[in-house]
Protein backbone atom coordinates (compact mmCIF):
# COMPACT_ATOMS: atom_id res chain seq x y z
CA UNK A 1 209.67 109.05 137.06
CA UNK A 2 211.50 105.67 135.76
CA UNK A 3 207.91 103.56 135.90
CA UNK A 4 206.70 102.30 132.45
CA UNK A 5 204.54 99.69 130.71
CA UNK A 6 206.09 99.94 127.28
CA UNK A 7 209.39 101.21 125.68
CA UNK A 8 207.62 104.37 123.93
CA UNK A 9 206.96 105.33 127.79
CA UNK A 10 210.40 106.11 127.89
CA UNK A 11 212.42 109.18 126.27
CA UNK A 12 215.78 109.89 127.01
CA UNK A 13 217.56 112.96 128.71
CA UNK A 14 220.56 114.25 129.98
CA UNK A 15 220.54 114.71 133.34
CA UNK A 16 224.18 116.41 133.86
CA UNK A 17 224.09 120.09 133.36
CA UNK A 18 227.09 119.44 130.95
CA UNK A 19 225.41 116.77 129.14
CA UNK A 20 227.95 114.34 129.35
CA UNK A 21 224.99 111.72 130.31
CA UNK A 22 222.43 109.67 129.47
CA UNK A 23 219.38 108.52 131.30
CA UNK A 24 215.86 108.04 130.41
CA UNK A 25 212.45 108.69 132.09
CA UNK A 26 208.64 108.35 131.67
CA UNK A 27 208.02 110.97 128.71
CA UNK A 28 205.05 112.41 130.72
CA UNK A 29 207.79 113.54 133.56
CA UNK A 30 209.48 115.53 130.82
CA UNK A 31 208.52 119.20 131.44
CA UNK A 32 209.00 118.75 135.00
CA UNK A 33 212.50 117.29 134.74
CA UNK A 34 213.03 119.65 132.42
CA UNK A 35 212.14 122.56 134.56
CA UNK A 36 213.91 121.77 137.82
CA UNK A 37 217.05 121.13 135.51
CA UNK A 38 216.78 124.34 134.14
CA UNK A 39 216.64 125.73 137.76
CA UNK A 40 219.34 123.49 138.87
CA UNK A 41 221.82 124.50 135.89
CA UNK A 42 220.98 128.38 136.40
CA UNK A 43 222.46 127.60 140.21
CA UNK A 44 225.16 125.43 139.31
CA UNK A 45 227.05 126.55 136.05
CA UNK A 46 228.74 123.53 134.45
CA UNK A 47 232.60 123.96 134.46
CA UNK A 48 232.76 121.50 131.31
CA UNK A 49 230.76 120.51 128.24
CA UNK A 50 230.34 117.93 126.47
CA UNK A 51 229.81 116.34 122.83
CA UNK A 52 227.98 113.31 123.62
CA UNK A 53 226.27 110.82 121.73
CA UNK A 54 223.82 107.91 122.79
CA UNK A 55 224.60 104.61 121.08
CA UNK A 56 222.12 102.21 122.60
CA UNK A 57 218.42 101.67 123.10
CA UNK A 58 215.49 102.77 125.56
CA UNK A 59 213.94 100.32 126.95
CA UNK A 60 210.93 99.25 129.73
CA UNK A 61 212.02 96.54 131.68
CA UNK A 62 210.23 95.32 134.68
CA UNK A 63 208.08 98.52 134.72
CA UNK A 64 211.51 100.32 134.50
CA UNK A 65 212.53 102.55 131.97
CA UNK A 66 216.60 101.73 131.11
CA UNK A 67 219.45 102.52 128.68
CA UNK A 68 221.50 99.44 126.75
């Protein structure tokens, strides 16, 4: 899902049902991460939420996709 040849391979997302993170992905995982959080969220109500806010860049490093 991380695997990339260029940084507009990579989108980010919030993987923590309270959004209080950031990681990124290959874009064409999207709907699929998307689902099984939606699934995952239904089963496991956050207890907090957050206000977050990215401040870095998206980036494909060594065929990685990665947050600075």
């Amino acid at each position: 899902m991380k695997a990339c040849q260029i940084d507009s391979d990579c989108i980010l997302i919030q993987p923590d049902c309270s959004d209080c993170e950031f990681d990124s992905i290959n874009k064409n995982y999207l709907d699929k991460f998307l689902e099984n959080k939606e699934t995952y969220c239904n089963e496991n109500k956050p207890k907090v939420m957050c206000n977050s806010v990215f401040n870095g860049e998206i980036k494909c490093i060594e065929n990685k996709c990665i947050l600075e």
